[in-house]
N, C-alpha and C. Protein backbone atom coordinates (compact mmCIF):
# COMPACT_ATOMS: atom_id res chain seq x y z
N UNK A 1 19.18 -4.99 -8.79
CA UNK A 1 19.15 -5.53 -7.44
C UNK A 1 17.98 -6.50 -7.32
N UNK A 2 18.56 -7.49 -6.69
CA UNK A 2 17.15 -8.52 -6.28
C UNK A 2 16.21 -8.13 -5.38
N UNK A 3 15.02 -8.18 -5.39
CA UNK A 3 13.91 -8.11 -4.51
C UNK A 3 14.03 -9.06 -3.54
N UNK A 4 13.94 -8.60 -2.30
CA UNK A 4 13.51 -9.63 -1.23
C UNK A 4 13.16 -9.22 0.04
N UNK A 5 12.84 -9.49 1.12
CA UNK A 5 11.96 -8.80 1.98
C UNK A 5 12.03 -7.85 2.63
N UNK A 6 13.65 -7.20 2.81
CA UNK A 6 14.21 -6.25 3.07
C UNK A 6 14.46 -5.08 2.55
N UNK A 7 14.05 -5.20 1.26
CA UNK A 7 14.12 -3.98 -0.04
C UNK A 7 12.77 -4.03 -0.99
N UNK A 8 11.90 -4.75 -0.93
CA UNK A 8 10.41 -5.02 -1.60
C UNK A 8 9.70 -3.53 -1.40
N UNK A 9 9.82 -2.91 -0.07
CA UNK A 9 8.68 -1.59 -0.06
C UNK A 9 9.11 -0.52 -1.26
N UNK A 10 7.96 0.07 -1.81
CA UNK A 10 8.60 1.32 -2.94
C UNK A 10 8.29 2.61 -2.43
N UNK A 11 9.23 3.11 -2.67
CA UNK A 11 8.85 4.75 -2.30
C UNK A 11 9.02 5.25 -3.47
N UNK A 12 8.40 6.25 -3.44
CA UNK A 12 8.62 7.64 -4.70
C UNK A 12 9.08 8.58 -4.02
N UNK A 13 10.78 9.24 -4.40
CA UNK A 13 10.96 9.98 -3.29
C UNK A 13 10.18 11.59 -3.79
N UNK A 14 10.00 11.42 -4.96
CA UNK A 14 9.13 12.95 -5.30
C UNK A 14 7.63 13.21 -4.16
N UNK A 15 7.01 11.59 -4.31
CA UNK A 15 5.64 11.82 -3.88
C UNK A 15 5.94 12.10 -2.32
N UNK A 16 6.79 10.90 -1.69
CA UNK A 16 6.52 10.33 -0.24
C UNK A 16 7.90 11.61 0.47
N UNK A 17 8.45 12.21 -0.63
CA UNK A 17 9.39 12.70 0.60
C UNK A 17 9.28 14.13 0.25
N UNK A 18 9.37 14.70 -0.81
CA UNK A 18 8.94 15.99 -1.25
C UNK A 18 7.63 16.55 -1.19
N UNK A 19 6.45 16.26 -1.83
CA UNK A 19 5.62 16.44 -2.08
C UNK A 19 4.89 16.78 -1.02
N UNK A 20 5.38 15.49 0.35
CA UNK A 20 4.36 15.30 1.62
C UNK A 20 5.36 16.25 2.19
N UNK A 21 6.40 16.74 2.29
CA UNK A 21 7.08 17.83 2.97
C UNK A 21 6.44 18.92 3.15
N UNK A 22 6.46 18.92 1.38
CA UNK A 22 5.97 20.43 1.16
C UNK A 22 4.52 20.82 1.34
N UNK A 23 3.74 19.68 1.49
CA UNK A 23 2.35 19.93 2.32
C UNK A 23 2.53 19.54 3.61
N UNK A 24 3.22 19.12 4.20
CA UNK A 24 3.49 19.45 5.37
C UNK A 24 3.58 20.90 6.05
N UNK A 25 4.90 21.49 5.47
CA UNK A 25 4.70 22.85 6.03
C UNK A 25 4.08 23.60 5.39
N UNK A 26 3.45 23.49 4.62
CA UNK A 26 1.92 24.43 4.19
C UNK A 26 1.41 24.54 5.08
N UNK A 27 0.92 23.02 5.70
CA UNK A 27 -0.25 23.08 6.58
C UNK A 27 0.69 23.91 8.07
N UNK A 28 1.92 23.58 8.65
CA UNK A 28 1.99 24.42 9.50
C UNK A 28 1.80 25.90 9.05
N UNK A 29 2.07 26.57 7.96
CA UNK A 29 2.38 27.98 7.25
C UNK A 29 0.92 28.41 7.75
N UNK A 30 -0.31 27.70 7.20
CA UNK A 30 -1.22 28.05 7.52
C UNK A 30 -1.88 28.52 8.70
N UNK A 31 -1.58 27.14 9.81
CA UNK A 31 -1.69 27.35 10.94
C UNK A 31 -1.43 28.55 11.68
N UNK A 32 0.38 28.68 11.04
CA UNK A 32 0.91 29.52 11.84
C UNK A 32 0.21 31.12 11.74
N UNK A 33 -0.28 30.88 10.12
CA UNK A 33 -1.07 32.29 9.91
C UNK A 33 -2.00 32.46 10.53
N UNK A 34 -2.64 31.76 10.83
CA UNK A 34 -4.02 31.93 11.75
C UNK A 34 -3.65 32.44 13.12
N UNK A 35 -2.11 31.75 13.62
CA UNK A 35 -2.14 31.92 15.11
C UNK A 35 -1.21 33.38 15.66
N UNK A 36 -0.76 33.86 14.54
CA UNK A 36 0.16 34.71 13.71
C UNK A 36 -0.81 36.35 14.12
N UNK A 37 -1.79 36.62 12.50
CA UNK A 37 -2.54 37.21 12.70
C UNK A 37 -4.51 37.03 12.72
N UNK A 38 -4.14 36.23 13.79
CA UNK A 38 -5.93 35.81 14.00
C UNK A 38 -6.74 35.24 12.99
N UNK A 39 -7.76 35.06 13.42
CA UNK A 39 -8.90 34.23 12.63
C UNK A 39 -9.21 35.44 11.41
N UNK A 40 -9.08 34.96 9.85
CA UNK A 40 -9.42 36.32 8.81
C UNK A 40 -9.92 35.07 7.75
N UNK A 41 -10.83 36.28 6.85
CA UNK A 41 -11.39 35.25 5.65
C UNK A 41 -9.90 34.41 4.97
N UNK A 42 -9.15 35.13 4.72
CA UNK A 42 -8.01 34.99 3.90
C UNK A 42 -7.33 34.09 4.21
N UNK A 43 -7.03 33.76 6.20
CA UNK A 43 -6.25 32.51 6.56
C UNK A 43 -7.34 31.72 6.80
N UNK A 44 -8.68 31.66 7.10
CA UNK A 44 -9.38 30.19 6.96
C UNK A 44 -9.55 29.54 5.34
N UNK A 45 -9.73 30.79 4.27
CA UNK A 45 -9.57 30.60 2.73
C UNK A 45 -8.13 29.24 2.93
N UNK A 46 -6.93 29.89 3.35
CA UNK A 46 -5.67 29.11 2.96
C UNK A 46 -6.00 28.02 3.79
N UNK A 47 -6.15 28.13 4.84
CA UNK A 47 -6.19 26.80 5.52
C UNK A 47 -6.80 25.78 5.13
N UNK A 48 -8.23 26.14 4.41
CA UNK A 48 -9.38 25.25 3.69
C UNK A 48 -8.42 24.47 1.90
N UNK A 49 -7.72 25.23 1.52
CA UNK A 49 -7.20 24.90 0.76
C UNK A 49 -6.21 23.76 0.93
N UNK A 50 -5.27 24.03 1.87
CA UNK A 50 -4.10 23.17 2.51
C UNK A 50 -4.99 21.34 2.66
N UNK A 51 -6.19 21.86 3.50
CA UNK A 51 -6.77 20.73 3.71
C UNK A 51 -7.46 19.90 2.99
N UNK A 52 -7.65 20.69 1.56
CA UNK A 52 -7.88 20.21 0.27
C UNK A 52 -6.79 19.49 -0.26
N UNK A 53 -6.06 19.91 -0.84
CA UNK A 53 -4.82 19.57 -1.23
C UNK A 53 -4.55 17.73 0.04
N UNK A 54 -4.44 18.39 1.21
CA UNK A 54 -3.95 17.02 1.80
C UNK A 54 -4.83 15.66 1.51
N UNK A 55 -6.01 15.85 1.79
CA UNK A 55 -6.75 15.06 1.09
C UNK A 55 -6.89 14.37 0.16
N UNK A 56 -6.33 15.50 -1.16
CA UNK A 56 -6.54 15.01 -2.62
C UNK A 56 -4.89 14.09 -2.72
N UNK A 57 -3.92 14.36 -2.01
CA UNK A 57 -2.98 14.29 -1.23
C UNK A 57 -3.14 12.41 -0.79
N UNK A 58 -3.72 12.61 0.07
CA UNK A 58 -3.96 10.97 0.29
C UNK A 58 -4.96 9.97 -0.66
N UNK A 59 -6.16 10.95 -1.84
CA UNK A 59 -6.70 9.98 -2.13
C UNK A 59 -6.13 9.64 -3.78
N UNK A 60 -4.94 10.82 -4.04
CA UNK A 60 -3.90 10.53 -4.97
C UNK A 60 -3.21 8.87 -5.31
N UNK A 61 -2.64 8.59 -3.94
CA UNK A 61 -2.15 7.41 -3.23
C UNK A 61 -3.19 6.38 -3.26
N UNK A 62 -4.29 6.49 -2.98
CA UNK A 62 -4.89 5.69 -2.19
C UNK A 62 -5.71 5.14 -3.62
N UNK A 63 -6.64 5.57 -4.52
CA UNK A 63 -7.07 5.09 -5.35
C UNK A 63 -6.44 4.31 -6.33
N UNK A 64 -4.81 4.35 -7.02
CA UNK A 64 -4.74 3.38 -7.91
C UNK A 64 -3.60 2.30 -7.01
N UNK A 65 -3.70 2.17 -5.55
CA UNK A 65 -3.52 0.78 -4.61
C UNK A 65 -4.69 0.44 -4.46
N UNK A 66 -5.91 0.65 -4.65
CA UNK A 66 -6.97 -0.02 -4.33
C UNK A 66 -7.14 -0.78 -6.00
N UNK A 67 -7.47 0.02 -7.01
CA UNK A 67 -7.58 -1.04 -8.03
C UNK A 67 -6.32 -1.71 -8.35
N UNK A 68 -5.22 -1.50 -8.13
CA UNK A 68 -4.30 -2.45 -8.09
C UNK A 68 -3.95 -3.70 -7.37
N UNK A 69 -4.38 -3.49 -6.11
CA UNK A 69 -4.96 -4.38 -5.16
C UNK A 69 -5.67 -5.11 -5.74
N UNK A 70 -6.87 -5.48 -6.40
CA UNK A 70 -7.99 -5.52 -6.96
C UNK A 70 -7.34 -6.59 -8.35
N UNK A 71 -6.66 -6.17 -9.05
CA UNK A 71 -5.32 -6.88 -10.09
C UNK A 71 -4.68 -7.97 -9.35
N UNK A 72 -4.34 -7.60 -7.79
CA UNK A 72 -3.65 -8.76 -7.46
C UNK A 72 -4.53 -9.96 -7.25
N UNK A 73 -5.29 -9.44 -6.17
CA UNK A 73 -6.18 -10.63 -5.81
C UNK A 73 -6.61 -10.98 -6.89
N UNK A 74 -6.58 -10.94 -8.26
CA UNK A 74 -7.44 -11.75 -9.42
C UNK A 74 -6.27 -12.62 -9.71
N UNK A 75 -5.34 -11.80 -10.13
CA UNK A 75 -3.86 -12.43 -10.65
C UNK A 75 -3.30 -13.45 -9.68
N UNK A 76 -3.64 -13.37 -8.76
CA UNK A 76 -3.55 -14.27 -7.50
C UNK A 76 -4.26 -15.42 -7.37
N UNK A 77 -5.83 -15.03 -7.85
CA UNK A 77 -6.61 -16.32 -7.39
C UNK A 77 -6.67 -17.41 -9.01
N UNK A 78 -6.10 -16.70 -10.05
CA UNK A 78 -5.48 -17.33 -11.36
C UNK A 78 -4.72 -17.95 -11.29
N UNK A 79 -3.51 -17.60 -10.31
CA UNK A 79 -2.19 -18.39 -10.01
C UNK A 79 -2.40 -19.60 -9.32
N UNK A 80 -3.29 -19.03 -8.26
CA UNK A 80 -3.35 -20.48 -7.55
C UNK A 80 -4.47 -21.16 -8.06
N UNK A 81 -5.53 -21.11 -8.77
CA UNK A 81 -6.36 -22.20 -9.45
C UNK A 81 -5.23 -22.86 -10.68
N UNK A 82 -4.86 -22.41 -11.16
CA UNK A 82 -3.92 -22.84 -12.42
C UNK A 82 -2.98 -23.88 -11.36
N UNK A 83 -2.44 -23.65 -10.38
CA UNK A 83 -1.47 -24.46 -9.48
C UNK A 83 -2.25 -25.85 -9.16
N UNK A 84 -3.65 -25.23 -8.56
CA UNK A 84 -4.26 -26.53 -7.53
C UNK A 84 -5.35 -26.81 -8.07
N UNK A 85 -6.14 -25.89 -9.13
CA UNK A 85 -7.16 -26.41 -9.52
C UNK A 85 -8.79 -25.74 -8.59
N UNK A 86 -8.31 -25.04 -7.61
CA UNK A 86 -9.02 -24.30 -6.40
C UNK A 86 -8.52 -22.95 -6.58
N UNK A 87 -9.74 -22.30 -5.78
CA UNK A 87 -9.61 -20.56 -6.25
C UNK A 87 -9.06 -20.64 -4.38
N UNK A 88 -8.34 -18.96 -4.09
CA UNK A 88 -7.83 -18.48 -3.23
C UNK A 88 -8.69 -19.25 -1.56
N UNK A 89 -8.53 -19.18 -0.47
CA UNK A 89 -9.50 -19.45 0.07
C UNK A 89 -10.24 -18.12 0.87
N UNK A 90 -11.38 -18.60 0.72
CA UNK A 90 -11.98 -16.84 1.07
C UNK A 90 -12.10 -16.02 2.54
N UNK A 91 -10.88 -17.27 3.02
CA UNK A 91 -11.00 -16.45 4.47
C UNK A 91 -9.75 -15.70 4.26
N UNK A 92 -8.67 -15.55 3.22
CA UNK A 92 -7.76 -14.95 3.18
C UNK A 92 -7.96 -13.38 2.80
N UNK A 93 -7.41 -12.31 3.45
CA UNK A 93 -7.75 -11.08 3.24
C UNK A 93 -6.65 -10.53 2.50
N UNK A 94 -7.13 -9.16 1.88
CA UNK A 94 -6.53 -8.25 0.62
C UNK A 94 -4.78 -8.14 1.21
N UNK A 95 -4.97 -7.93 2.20
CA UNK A 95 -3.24 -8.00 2.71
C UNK A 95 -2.91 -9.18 2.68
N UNK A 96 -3.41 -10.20 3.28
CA UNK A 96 -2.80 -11.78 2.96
C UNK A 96 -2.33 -11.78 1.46
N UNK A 97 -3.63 -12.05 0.88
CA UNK A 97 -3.27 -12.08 -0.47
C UNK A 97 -2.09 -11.23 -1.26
N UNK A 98 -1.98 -10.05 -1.11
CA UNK A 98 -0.79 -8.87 -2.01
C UNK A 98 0.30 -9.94 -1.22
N UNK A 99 0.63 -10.22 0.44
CA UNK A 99 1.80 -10.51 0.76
C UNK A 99 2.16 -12.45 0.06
N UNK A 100 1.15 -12.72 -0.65
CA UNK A 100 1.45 -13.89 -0.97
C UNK A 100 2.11 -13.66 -2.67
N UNK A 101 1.81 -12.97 -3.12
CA UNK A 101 2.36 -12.75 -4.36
C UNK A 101 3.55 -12.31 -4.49
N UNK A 102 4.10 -12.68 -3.45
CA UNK A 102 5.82 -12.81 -3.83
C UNK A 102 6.45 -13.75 -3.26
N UNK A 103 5.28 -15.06 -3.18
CA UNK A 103 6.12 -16.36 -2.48
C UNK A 103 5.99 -17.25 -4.12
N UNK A 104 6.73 -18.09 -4.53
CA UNK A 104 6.70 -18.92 -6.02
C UNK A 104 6.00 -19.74 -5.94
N UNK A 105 5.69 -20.08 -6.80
CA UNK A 105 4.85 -20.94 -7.33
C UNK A 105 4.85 -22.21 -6.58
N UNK A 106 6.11 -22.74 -6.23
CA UNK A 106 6.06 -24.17 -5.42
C UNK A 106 5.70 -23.76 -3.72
N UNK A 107 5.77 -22.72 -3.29
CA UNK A 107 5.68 -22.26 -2.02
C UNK A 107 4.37 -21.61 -2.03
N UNK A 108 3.65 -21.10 -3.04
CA UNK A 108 2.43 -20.75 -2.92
C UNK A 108 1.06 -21.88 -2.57
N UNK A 109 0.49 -22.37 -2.64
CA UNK A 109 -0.07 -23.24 -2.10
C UNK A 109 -0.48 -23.65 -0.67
N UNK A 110 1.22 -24.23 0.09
CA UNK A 110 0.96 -24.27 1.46
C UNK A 110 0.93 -23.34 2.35
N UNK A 111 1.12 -22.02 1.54
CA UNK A 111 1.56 -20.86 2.33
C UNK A 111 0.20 -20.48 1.95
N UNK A 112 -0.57 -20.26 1.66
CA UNK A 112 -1.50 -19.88 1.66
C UNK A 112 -2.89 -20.63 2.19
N UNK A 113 -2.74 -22.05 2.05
CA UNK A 113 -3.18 -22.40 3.19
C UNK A 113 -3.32 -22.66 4.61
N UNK A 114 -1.99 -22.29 4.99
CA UNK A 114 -1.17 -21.81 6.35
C UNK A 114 -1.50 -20.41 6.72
N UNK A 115 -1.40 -19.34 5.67
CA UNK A 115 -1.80 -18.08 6.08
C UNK A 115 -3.72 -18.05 6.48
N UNK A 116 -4.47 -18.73 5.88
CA UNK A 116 -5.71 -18.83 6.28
C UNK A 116 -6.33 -19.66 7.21
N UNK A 117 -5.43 -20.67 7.60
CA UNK A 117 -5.67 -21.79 8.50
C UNK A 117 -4.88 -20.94 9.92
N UNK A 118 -4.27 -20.19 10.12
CA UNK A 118 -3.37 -19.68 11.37
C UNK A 118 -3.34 -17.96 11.24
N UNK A 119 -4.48 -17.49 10.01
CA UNK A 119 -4.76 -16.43 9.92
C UNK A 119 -3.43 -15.27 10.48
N UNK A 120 -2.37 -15.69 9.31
CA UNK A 120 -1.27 -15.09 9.69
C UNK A 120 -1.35 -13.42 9.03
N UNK A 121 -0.66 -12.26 9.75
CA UNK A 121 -0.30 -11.38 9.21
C UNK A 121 0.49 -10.86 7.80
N UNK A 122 0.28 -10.30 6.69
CA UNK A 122 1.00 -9.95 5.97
C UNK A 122 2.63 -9.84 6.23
N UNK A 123 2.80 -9.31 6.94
CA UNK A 123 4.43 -9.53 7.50
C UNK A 123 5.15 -10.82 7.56
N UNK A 124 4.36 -11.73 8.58
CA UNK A 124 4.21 -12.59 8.94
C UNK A 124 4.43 -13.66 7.72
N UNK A 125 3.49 -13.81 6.52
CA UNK A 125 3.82 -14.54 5.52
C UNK A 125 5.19 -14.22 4.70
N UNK A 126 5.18 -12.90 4.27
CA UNK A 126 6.68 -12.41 3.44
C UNK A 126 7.47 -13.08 4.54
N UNK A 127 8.03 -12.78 5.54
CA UNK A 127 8.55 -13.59 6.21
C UNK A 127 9.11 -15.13 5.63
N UNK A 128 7.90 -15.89 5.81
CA UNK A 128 7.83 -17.48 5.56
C UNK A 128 8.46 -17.76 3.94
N UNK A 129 8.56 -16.83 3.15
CA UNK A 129 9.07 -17.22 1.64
C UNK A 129 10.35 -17.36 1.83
N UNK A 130 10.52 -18.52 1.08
CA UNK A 130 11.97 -18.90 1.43
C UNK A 130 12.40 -18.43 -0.25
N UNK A 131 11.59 -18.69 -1.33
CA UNK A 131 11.82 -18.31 -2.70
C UNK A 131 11.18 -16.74 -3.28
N UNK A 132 11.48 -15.80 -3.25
CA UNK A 132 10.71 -14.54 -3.49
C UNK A 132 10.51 -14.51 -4.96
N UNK A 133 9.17 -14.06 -5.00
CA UNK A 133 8.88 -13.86 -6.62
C UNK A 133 8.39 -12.29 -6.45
N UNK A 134 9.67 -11.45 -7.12
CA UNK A 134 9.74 -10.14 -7.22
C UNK A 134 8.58 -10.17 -7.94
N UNK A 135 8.04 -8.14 -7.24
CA UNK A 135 7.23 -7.70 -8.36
C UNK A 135 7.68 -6.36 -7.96
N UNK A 136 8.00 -5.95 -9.22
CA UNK A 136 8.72 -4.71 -9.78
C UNK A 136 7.59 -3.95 -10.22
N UNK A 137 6.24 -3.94 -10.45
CA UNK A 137 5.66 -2.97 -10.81
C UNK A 137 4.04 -2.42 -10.09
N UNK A 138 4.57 -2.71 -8.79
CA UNK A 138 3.79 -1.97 -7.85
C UNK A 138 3.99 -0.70 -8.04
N UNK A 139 3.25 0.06 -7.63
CA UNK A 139 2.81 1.66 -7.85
C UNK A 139 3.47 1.90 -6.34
């Protein structure tokens, strides 16, 4: 299937639909134990755990989009010096930038000087690509 602005987001249905389920109702299980049979070492023990887990839970997610992030904006500001001879412009932010890496090569340029000159939203730019340059190996 082709990538394009309507099908670009990735889910993992293990991580985003199972995983967060099933710490989902942990954390109610817990709750409910507490509200169940009262405040005890044993249900603040579980509860402290649950809230571990959720945590490790979000910073699971969250750490390899940040250095990946980090990949784009380089791979990004490569693309467009190699294009124009000029690096990214630095009023463009980490979301500008990821949402520009799927406009091509002939559309990258003004779109990116449009996204920093009218300080457009990430949305906002995917939008404006009229040519999408899939990327299939976002996390």
């Amino acid at each position: 299937m082709n990538q394009n602005y309507q099908n670009h987001r990735r889910f993992h249905p293990l991580f985003h639909y199972i995983l967060s389920l099933l710490l989902l109702l942990t954390l109610v299980g817990a709750i409910w134990l507490i509200i169940r049979n009262g405040i005890s070492l044993s249900a603040i023990l579980f509860l402290a755990i649950v809230i571990i887990l959720a945590i490790m839970f979000l910073l699971i997610r969250q750490y390899p989009l940040k250095a990946q992030d980090r990949a784009i904006r380089a791979e990004e500001n490569l693309r467009h010096y190699v294009l124009t001879g000029k690096l990214l412009d630095a009023r463009l932010t980490i979301g500008q930038i990821i949402a520009l890496r799927f406009a091509s090569d002939a559309e990258l340029p003004e779109l990116s000087e449009k996204a920093a000159s009218q300080n457009l939203s990430p949305d906002e730019i995917k939008k404006q690509i009229t040519n999408w340059k899939a990327d299939y190996d976002r996390v």
